[in-house]
C-alpha atoms as a PDB file:
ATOM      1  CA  UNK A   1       0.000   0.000   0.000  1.00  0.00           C
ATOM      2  CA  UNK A   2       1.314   2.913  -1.237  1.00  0.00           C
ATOM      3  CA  UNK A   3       0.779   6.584   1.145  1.00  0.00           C
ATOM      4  CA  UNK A   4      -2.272   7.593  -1.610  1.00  0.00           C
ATOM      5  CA  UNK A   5      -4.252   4.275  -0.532  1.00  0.00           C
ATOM      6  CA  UNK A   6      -3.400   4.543   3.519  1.00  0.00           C
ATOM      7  CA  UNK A   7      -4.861   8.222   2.972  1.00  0.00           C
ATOM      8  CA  UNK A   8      -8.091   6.871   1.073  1.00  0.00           C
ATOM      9  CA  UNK A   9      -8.440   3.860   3.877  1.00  0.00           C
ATOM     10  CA  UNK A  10      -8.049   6.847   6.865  1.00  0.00           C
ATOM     11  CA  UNK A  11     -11.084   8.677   5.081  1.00  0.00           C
ATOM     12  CA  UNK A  12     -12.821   5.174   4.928  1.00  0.00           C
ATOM     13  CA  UNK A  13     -11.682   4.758   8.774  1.00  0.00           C
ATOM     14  CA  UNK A  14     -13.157   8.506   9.354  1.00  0.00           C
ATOM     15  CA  UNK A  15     -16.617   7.877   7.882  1.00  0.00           C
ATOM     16  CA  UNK A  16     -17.410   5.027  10.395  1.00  0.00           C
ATOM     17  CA  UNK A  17     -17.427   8.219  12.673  1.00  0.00           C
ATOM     18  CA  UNK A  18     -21.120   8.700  10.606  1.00  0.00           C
ATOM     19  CA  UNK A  19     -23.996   7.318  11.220  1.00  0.00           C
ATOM     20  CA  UNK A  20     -25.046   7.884   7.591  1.00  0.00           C
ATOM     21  CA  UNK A  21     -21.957   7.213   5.914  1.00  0.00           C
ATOM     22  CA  UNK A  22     -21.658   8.047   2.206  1.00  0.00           C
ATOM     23  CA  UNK A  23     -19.227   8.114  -0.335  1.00  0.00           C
ATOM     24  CA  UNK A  24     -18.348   8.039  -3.907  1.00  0.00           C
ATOM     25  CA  UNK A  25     -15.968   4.954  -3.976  1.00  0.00           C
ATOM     26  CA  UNK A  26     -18.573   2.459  -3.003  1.00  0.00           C
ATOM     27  CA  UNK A  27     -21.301   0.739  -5.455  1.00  0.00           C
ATOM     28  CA  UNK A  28     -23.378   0.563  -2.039  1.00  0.00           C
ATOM     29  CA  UNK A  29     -22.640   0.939   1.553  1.00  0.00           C
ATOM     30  CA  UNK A  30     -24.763  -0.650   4.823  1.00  0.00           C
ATOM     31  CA  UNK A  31     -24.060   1.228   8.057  1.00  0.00           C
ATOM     32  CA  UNK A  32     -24.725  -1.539  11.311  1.00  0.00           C
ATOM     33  CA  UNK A  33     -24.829  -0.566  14.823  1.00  0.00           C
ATOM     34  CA  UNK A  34     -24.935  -3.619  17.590  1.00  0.00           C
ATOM     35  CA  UNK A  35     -27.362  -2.202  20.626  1.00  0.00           C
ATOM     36  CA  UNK A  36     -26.038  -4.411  22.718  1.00  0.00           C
ATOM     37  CA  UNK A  37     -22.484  -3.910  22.667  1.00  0.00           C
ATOM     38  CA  UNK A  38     -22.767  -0.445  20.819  1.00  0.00           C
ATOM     39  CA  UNK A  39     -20.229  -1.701  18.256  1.00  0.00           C
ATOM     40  CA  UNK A  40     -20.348   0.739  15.069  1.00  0.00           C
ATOM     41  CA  UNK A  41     -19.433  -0.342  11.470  1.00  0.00           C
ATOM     42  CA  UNK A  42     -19.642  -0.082   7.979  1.00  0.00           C
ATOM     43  CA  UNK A  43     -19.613  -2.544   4.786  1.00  0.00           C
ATOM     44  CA  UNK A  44     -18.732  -0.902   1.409  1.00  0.00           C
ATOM     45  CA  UNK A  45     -19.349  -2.747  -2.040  1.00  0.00           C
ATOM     46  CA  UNK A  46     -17.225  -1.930  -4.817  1.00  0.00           C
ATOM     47  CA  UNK A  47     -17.195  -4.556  -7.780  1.00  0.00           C
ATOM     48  CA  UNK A  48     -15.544  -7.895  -6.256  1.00  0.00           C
ATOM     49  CA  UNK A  49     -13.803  -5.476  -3.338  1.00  0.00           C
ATOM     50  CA  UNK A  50     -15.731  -5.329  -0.176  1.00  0.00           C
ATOM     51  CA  UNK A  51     -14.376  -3.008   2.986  1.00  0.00           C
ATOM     52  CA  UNK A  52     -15.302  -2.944   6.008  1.00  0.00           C
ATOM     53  CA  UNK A  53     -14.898  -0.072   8.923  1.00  0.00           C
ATOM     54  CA  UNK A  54     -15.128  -0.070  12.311  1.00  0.00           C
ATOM     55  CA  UNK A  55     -16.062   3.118  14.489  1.00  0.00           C
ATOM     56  CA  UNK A  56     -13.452   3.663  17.188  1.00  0.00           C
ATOM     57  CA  UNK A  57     -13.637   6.270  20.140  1.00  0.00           C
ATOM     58  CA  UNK A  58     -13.779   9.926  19.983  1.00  0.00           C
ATOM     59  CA  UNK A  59     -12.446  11.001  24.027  1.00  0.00           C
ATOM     60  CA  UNK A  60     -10.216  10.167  26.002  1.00  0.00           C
ATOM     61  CA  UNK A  61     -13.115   9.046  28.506  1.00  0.00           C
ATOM     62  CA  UNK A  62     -14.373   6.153  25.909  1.00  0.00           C
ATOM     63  CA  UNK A  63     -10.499   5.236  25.635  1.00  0.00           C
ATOM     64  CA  UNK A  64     -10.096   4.828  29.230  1.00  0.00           C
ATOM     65  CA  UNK A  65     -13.187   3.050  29.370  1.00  0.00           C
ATOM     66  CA  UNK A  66     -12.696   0.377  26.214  1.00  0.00           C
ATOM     67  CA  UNK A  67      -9.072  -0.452  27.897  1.00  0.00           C
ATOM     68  CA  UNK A  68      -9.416  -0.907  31.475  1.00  0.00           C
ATOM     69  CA  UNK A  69     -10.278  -4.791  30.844  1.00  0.00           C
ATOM     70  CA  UNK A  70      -6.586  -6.319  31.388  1.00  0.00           C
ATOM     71  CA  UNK A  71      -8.062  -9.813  31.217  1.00  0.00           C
ATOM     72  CA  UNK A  72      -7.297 -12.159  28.218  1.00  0.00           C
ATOM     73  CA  UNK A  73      -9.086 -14.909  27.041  1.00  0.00           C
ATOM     74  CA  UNK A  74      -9.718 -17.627  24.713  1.00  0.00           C
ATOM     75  CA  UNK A  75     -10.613 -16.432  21.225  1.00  0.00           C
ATOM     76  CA  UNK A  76     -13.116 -18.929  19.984  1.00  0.00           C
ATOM     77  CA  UNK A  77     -13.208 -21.721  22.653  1.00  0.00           C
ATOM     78  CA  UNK A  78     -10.243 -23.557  21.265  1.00  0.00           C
ATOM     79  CA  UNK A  79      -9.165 -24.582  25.299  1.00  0.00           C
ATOM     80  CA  UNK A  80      -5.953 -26.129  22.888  1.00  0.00           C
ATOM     81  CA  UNK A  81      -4.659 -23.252  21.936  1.00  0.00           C
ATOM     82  CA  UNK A  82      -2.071 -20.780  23.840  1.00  0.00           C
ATOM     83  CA  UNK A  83      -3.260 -17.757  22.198  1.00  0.00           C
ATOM     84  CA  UNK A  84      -5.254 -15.143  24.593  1.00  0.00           C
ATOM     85  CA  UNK A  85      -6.885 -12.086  23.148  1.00  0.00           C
ATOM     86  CA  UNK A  86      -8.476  -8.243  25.332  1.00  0.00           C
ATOM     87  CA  UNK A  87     -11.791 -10.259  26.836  1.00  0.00           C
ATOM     88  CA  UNK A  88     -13.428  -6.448  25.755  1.00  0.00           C
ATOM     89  CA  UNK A  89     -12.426  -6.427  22.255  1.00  0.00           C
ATOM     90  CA  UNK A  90     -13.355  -9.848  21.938  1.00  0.00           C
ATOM     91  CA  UNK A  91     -16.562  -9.765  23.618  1.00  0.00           C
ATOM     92  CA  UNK A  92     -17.454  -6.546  21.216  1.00  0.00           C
ATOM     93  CA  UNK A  93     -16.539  -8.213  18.613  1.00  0.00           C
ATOM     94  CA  UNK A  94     -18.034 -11.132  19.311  1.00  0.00           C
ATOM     95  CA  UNK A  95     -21.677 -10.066  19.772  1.00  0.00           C
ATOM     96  CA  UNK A  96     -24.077 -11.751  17.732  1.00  0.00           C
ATOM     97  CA  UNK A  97     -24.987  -8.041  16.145  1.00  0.00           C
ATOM     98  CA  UNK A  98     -21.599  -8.194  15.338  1.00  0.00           C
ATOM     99  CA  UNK A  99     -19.667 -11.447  14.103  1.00  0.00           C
ATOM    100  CA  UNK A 100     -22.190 -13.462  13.003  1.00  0.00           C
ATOM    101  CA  UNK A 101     -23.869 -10.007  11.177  1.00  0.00           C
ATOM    102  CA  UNK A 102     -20.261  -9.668   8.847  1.00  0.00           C
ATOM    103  CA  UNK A 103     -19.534 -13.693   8.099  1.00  0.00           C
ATOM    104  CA  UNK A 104     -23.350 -13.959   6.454  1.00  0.00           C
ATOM    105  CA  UNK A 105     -22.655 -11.019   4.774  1.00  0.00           C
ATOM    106  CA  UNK A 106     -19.646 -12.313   2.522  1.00  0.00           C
ATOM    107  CA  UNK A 107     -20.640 -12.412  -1.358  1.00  0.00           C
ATOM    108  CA  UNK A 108     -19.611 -15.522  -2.868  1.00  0.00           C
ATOM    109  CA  UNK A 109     -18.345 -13.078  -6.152  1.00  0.00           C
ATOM    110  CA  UNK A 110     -16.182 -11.053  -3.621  1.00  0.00           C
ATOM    111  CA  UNK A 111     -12.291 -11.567  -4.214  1.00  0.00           C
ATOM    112  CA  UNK A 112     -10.704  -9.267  -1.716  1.00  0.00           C
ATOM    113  CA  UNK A 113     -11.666  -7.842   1.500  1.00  0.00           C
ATOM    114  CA  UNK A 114     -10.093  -4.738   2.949  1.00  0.00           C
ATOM    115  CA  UNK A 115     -10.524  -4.186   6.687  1.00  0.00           C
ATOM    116  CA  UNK A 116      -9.602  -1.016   8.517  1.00  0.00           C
ATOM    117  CA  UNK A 117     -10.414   1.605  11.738  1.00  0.00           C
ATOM    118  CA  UNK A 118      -8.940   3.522  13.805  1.00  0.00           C
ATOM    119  CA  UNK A 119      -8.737   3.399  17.710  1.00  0.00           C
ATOM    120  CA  UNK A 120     -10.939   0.757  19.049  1.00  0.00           C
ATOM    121  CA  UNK A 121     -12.323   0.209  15.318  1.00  0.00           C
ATOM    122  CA  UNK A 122      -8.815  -0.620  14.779  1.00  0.00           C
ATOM    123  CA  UNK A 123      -8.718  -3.372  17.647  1.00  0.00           C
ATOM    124  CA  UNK A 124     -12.012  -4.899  16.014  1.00  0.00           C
ATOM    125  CA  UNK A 125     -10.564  -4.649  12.551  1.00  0.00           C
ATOM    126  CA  UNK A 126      -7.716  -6.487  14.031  1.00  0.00           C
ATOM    127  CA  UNK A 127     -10.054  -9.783  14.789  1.00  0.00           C
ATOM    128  CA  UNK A 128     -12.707  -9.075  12.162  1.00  0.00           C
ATOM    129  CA  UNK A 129      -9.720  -9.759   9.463  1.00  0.00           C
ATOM    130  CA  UNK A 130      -8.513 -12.828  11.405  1.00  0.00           C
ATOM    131  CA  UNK A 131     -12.056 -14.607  11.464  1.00  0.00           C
ATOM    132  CA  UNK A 132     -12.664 -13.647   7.958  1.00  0.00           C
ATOM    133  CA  UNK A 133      -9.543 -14.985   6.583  1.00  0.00           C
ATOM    134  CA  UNK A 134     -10.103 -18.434   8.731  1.00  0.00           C
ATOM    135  CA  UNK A 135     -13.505 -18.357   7.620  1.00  0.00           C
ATOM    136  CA  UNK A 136     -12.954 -17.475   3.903  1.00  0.00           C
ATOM    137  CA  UNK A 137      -9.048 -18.653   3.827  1.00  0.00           C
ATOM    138  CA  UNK A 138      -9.415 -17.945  -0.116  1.00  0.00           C
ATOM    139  CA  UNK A 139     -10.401 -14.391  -0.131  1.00  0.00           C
ATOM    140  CA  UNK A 140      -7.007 -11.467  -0.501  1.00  0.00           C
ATOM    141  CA  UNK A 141      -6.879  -9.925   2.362  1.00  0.00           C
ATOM    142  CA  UNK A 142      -5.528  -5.925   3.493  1.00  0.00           C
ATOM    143  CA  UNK A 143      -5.804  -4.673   6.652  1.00  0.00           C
ATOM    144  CA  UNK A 144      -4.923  -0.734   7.631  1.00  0.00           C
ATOM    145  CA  UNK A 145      -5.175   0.210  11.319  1.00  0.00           C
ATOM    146  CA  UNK A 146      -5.000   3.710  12.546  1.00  0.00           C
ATOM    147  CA  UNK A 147      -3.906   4.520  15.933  1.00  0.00           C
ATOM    148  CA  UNK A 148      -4.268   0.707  16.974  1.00  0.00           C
ATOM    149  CA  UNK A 149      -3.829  -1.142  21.103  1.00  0.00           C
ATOM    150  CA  UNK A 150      -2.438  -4.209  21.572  1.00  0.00           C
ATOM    151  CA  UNK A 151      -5.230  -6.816  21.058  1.00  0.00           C
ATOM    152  CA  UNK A 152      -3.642  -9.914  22.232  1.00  0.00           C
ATOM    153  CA  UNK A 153      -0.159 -12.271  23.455  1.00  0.00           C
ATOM    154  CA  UNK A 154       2.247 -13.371  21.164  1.00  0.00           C
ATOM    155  CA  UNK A 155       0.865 -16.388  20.303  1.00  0.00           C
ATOM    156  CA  UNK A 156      -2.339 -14.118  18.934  1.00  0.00           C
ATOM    157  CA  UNK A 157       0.930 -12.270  17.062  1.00  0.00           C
ATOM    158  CA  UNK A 158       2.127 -14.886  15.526  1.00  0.00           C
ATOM    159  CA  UNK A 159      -0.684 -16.743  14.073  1.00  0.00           C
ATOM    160  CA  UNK A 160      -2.067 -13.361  12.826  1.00  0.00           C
ATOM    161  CA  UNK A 161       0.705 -11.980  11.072  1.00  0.00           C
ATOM    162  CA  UNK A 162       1.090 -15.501   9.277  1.00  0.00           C
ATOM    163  CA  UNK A 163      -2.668 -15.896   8.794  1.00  0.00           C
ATOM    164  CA  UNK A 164      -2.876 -11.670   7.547  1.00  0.00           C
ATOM    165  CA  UNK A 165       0.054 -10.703   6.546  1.00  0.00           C
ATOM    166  CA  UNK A 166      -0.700  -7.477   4.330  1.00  0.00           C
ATOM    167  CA  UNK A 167      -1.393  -5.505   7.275  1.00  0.00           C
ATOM    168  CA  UNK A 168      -0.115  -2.289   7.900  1.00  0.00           C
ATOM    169  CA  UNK A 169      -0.515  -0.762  11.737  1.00  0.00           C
ATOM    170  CA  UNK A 170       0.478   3.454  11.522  1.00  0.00           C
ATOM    171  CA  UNK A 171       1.610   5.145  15.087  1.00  0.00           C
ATOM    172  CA  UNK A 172       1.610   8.905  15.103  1.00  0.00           C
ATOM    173  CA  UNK A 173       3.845  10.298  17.250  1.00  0.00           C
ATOM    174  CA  UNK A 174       3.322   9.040  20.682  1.00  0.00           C
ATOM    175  CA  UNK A 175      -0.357   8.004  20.101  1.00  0.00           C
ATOM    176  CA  UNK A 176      -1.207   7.104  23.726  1.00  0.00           C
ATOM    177  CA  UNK A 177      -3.762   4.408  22.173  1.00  0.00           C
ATOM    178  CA  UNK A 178      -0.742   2.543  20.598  1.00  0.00           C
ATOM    179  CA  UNK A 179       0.787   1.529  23.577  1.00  0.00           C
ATOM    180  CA  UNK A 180      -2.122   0.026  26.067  1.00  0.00           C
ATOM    181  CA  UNK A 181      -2.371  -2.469  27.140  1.00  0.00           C
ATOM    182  CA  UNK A 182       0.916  -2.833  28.130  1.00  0.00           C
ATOM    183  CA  UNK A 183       3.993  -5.098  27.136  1.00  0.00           C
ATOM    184  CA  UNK A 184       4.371  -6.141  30.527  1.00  0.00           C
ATOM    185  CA  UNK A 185       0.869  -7.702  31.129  1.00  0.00           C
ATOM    186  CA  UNK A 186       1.749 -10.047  27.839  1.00  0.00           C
ATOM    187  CA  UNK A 187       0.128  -8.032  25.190  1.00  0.00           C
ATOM    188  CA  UNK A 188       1.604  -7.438  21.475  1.00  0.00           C
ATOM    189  CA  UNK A 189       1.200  -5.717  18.325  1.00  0.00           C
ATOM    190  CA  UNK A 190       0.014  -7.423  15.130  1.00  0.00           C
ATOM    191  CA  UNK A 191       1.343  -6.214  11.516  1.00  0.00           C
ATOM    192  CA  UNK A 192       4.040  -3.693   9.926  1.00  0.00           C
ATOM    193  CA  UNK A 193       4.428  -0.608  11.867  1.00  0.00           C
ATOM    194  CA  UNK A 194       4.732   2.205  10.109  1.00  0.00           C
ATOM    195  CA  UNK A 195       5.486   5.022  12.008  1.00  0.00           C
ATOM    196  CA  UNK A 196       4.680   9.037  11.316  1.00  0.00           C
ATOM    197  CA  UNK A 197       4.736  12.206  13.101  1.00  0.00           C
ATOM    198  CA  UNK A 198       7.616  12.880  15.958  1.00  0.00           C
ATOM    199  CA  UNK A 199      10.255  10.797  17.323  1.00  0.00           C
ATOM    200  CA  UNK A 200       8.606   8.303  19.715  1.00  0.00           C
ATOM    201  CA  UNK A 201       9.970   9.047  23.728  1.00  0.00           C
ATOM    202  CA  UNK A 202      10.222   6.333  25.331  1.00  0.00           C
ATOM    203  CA  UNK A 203       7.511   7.064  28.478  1.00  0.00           C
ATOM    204  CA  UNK A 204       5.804   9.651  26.800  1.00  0.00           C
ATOM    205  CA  UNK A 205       2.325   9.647  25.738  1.00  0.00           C
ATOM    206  CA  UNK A 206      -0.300  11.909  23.827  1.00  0.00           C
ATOM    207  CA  UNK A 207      -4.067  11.332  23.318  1.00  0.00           C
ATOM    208  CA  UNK A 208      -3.987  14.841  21.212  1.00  0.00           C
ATOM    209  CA  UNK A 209      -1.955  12.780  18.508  1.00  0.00           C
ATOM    210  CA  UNK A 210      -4.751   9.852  18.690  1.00  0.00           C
ATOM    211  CA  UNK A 211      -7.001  11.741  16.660  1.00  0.00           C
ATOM    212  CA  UNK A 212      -7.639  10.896  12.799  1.00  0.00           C
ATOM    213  CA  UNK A 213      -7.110  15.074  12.037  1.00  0.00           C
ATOM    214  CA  UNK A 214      -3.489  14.834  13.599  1.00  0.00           C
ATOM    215  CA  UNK A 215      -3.244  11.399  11.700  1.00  0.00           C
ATOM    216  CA  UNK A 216      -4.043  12.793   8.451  1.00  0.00           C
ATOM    217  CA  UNK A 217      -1.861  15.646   8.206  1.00  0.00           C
ATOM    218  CA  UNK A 218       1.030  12.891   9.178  1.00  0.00           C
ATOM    219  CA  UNK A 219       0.403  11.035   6.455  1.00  0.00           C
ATOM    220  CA  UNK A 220       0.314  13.701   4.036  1.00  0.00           C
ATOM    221  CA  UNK A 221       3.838  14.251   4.949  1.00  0.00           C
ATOM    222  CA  UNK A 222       5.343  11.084   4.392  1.00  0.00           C
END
C-alpha cells in the first residue's frame, strides 16, 4: 500500500465516525450498529472489493473506558490453543450483532476484502480480518489500522501476522492508544508498523496525537 491508498483507507476509517456514511468509492454501503455492545461499522461494495470499517472512540473518557479490561481470554473456545486475546475487544466483537452479522454477509463473487479503523475500530478490525480470513481462507486480504492497542499475546501475534500478513498498523507520534495495554501484562502488536509524526519518547504519551485530524496531516507528509 502505497501513502495515496493509507490516505483513502483513513477517510474510509473517518466515515465510520457517521452514522449515515456516504461516499463516492462504493457501489453501495450498509451502516450496522450492535445495541447491545454499541459496536459501530460499515460494509462498502465496490465490484468484487468489499471493505469494512469499524467506528473507534472519539475522548479520552471512551479510551479509558474500552481499555481498562486487562483480562485475556480464549478467542473462539479452542481450550488447545495458547493464544489469549483483550476479553473487551473480543466480547465486542463477538456479539451476535456483530460477528455473526459480517460472516453472512460475505458475497460468494467477492475476491478481496479490505478491513480497517482507527482506535478501538482498529482493535475490532484487528479480529474481524482474522475470522474472515479463517472463515474465507481464499479471499485477498488488506488490513490498515489507525492509531491501533495491543489486542492480544504473542501467540495471537504470531498466528495473525502468518494468517494476515498485508497488514499495515500506523503510530503517530506518541499516540497514547498505541501503547495500552501494556507489554508487561503479555500483550503485542500485530502487523508492519509504520510510524509518522515525531520521534517516539520512550515514556511519553499523547491522546492529542490519537485523533484521525493529527493522523491525516502525518500522512500527508510522508
Amino acid at each position: 500500500m502505497d501513502t495515496c491508498k493509507l490516505l483513502t483507507l483513513l477517510d474510509n476509517a473517518m466515515l465510520a465516525y457517521s452514522d449515515h456514511p456516504r461516499s463516492l468509492d462504493f457501489q453501495s454501503i450498509r451502516f450496522e450498529e450492535s445495541c447491545r455492545s454499541g459496536v459501530q461499522y460499515y460494509i462498502g461494495r465496490q465490484e468484487r472489493s468489499l471493505l469494512i470499517a469499524f467506528r473507534g472512540t472519539d475522548s479520552l473518557k471512551d479510551v479509558v473506558a474500552d481499555l481498562r479490561f486487562w483480562r485475556k481470554c480464549i478467542p473462539y473456545d479452542n481450550t488447545a490453543t495458547k493464544i489469549r486475546v483483550h476479553t473487551g475487544f473480543l466480547n465486542a466483537y463477538k456479539s451476535p450483532e456483530v460477528r455473526q452479522r459480517i460472516l453472512s454477509s460475505i458475497p460468494d463473487d467477492v475476491d478481496q476484502i479490505t478491513v480497517t479503523g482507527h482506535s478501538y475500530g482498529a482493535a475490532l478490525a484487528v479480529l474481524c480480518a482474522v475470522d474472515l480470513q479463517y472463515n474465507y481462507p481464499d479471499h485477498y486480504y488488506e488490513v490498515a489500522l489507525f492509531g491501533c492497542p495491543r489486542v492480544g499475546n504473542k501467540a495471537f501475534q504470531k498466528s495473525y501476522d502468518k494468517r494476515v500478513y498485508k497488514t499495515l498498523r500506523i503510530e503517530n507520534g506518541n499516540d497514547l492508544v498505541t501503547k495500552v495495554p501494556p507489554v508487561w501484562l503479555g500483550f503485542r502488536h500485530v502487523g508492519i508498523r509504520i510510524h509518522v509524526g515525531q520521534l517516539r519518547f520512550p515514556l511519553f504519551a499523547s491522546f492529542r496525537q490519537h485523533n484521525t485530524k493529527s493522523y491525516y496531516e502525518k500522512l500527508w507528509k510522508l
